[in-house]
N, C-alpha and C. Protein backbone atom coordinates (compact mmCIF):
# COMPACT_ATOMS: atom_id res chain seq x y z
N UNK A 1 0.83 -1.20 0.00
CA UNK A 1 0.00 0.00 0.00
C UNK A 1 0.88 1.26 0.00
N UNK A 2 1.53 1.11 -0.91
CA UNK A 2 2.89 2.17 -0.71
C UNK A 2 2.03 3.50 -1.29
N UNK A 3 2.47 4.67 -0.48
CA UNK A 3 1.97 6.07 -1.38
C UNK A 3 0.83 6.59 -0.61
N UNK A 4 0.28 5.63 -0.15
CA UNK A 4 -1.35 5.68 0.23
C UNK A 4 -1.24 5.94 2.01
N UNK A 5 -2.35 6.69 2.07
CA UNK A 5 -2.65 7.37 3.49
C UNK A 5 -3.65 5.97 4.32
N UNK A 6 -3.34 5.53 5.08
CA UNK A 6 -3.90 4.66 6.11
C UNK A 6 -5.13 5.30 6.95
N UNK A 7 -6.05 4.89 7.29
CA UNK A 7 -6.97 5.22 8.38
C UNK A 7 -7.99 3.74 8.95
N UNK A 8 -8.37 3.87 10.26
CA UNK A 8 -8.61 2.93 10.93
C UNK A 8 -9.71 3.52 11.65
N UNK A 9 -11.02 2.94 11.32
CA UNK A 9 -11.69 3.28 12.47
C UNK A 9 -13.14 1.96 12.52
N UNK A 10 -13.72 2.18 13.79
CA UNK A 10 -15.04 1.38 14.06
C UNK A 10 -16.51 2.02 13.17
N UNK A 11 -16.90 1.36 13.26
CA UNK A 11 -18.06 2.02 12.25
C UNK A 11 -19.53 0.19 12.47
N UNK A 12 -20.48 1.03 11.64
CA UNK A 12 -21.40 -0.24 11.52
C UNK A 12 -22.30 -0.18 10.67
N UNK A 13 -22.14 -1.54 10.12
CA UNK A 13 -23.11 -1.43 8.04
C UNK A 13 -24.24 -1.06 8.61
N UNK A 14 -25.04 -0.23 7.52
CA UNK A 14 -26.13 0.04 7.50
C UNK A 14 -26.93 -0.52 5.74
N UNK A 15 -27.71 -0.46 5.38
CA UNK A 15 -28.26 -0.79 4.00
C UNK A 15 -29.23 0.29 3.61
N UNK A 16 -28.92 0.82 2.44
CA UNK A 16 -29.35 2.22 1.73
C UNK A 16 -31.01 1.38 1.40
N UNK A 17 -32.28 2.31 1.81
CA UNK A 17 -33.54 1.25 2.06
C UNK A 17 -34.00 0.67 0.80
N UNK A 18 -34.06 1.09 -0.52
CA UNK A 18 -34.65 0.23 -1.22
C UNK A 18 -34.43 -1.28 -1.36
N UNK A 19 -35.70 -2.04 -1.59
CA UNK A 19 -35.20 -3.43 -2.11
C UNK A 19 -33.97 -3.58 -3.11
N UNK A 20 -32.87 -4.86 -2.50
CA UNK A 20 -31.68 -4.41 -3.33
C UNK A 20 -31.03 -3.60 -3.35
N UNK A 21 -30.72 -2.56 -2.11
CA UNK A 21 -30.18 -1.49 -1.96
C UNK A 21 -28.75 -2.02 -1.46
N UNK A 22 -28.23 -1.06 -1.46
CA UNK A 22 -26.64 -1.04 -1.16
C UNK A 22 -26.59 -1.10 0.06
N UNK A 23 -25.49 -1.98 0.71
CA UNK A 23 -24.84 -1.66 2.09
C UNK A 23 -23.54 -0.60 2.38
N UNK A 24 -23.73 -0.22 3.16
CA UNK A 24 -22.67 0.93 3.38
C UNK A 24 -21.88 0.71 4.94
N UNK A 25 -20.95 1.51 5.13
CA UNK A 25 -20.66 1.58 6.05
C UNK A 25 -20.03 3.53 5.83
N UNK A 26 -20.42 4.21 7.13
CA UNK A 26 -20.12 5.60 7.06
C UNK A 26 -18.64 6.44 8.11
N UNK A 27 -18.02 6.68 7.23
CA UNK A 27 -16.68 6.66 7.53
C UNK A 27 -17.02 7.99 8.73
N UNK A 28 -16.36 7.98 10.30
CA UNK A 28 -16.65 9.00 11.30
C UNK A 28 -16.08 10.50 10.50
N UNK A 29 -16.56 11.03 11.06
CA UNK A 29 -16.89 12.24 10.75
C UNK A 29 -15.13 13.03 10.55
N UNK A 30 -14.61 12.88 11.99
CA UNK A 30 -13.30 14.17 12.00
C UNK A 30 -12.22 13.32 10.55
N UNK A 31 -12.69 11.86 10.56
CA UNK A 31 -11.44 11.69 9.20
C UNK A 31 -12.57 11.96 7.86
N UNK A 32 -13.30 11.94 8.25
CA UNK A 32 -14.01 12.33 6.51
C UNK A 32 -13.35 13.89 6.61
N UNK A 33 -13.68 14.43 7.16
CA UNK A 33 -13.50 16.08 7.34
C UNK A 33 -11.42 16.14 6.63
N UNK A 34 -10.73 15.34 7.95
CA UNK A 34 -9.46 15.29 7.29
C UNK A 34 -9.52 14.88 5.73
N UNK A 35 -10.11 13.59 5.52
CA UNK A 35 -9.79 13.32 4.05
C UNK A 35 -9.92 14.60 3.08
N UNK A 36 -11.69 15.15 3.50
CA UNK A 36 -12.15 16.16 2.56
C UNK A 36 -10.93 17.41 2.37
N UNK A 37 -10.68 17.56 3.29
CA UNK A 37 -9.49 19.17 3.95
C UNK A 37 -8.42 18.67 3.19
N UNK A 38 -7.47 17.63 2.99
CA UNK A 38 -6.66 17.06 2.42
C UNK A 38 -6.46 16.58 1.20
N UNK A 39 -7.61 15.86 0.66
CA UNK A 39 -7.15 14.96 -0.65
C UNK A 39 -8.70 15.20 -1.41
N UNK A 40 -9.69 16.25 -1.54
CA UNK A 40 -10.09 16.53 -2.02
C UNK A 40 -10.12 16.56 -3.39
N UNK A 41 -9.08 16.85 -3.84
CA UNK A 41 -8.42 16.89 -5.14
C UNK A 41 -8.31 15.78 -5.93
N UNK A 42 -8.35 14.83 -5.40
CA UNK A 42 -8.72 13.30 -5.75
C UNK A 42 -10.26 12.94 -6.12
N UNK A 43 -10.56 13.62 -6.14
CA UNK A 43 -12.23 13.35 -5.92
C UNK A 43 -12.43 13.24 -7.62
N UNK A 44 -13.21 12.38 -8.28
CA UNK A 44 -13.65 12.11 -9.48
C UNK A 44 -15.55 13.13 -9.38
N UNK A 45 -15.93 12.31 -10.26
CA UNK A 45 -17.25 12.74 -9.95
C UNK A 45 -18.45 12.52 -9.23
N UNK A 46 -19.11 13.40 -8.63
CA UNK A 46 -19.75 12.65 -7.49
C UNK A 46 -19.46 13.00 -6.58
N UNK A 47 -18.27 13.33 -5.88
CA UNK A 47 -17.34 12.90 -4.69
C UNK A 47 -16.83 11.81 -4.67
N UNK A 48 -16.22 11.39 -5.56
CA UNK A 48 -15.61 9.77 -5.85
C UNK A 48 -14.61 10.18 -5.34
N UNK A 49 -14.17 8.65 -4.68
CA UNK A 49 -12.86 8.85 -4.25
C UNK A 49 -12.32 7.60 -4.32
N UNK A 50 -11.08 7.14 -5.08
CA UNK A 50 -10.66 5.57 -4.91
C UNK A 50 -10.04 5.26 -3.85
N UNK A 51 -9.86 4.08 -3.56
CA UNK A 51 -9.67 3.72 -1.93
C UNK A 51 -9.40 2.39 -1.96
N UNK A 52 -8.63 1.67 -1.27
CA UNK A 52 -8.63 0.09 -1.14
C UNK A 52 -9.35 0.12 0.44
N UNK A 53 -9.90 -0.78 0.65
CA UNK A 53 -10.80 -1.04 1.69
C UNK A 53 -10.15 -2.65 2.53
N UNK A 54 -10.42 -2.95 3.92
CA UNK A 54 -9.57 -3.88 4.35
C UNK A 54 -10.78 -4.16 5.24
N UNK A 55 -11.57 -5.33 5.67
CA UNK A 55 -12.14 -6.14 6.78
C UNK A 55 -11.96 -7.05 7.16
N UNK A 56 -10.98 -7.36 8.50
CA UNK A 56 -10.56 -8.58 8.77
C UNK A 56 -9.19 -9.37 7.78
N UNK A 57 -9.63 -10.00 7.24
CA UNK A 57 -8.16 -10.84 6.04
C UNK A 57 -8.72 -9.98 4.74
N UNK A 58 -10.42 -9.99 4.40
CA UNK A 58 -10.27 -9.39 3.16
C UNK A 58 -10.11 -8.05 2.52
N UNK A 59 -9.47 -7.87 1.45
CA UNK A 59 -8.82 -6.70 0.82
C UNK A 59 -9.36 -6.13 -0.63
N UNK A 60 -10.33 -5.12 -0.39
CA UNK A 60 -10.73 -4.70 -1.77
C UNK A 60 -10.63 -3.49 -2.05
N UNK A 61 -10.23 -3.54 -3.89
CA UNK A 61 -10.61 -1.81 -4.47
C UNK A 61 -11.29 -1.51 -4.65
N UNK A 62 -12.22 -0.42 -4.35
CA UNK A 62 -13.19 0.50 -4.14
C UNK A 62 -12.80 1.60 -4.01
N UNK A 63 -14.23 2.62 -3.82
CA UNK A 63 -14.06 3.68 -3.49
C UNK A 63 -14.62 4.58 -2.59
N UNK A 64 -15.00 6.15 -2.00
CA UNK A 64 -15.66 5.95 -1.18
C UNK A 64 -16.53 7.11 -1.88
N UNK A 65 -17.88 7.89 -1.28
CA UNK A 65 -18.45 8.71 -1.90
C UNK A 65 -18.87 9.75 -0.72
N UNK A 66 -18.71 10.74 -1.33
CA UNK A 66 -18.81 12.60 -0.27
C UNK A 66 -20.34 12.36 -0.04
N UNK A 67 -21.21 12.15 1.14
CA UNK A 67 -22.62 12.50 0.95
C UNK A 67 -22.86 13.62 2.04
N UNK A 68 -23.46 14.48 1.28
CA UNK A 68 -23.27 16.02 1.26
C UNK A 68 -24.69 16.19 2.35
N UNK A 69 -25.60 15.66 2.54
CA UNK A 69 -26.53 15.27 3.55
C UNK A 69 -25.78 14.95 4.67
N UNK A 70 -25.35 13.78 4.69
CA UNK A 70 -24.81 12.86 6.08
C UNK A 70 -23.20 13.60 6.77
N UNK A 71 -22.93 14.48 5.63
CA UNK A 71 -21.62 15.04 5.81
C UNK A 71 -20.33 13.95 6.35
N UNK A 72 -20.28 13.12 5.65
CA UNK A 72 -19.32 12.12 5.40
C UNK A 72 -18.73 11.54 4.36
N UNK A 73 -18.05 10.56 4.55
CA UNK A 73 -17.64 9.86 3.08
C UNK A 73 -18.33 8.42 3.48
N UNK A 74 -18.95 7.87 2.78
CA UNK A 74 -19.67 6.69 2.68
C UNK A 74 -19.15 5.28 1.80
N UNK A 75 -18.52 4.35 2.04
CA UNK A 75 -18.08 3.33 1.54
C UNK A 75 -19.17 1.37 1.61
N UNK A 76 -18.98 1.65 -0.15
CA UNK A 76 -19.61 0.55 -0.15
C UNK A 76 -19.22 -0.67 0.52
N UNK A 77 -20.44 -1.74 0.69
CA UNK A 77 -19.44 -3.09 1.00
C UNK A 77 -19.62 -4.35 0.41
N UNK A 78 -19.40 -4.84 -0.51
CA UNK A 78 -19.45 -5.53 -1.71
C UNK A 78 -20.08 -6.45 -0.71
N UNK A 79 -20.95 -7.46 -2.01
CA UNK A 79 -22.21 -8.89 -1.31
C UNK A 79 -20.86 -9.57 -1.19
N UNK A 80 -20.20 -10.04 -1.91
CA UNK A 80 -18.92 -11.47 -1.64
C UNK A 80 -17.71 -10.66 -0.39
N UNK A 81 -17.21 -9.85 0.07
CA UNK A 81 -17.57 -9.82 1.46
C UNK A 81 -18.51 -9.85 2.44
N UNK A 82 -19.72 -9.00 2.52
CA UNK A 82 -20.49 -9.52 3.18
C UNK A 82 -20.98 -10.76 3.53
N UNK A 83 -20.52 -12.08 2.52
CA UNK A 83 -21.23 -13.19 2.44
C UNK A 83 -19.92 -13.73 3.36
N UNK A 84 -18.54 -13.89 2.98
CA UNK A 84 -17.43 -14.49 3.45
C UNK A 84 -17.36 -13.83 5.05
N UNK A 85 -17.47 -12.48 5.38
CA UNK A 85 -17.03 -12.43 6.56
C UNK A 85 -18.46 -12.59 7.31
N UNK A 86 -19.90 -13.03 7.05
CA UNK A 86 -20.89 -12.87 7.58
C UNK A 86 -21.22 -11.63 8.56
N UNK A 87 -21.18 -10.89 7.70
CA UNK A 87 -21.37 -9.44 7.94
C UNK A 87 -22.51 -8.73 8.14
N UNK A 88 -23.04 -8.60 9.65
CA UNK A 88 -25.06 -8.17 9.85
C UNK A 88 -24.83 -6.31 9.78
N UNK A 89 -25.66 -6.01 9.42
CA UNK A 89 -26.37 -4.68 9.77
C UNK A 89 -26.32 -4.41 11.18
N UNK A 90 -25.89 -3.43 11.65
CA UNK A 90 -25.44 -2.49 13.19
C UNK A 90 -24.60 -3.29 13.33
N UNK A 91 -23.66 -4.03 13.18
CA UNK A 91 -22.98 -4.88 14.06
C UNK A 91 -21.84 -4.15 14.07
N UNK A 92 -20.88 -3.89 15.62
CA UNK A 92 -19.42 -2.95 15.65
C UNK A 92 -18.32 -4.01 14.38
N UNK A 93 -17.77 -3.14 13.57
CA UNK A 93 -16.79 -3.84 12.71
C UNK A 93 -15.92 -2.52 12.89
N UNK A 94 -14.62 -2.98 12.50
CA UNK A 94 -13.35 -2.38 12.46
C UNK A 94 -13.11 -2.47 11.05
N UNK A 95 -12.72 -1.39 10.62
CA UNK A 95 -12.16 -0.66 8.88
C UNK A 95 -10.89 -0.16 8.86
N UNK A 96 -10.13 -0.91 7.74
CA UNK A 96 -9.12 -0.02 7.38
C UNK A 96 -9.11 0.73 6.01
N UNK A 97 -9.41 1.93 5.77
CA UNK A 97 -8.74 2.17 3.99
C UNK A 97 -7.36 2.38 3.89
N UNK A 98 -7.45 2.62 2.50
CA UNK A 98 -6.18 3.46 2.23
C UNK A 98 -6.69 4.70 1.71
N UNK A 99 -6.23 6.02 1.27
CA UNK A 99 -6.92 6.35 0.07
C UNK A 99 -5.15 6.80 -0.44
């Protein structure tokens, strides 16, 4: 993960409500704020932001997204993790990115 900025924090999936909706997890607030203050400039469209994502052993590329409501950065969490690490809704999980 050479180059790339590390961050670590607790957080807990939630699922965006429609049927088939996305799961998320919402990155705390003072490092969204750092990311935003910092690496802004990275941002694609949207508030895209690429990111490798880390839960437990598994390791994925992704990205995360600015939501301008929730005033955070919001990261998806793919079904084939969710399925491998059996991953519930509210439950405390530990996150690492990179961005």
């Amino acid at each position: 993960m050479t180059g790339k900025i590390k961050y670590s924090f607790s957080t807990k999936m939630w699922k965006h409500a429609p049927t088939g909706g996305w799961y998320f997890v919402s990155l705390p607030k003072a490092i969204s704020k750092e990311i935003r203050e910092n690496l802004k400039w990275q941002e694609e469209g949207w508030g895209r932001m690429k990111a490798i994502a880390q839960y437990e052993e598994h390791t994925w590329e992704t990205a995360i997204w600015f939501d301008t409501k929730a005033d955070t950065y919001l990261l998806p969490i793919k079904a084939e993790i969710r399925k491998k690490s059996n991953l519930e809704i509210n439950t405390s999980i530990q996150m690492n990115i990179w961005i």
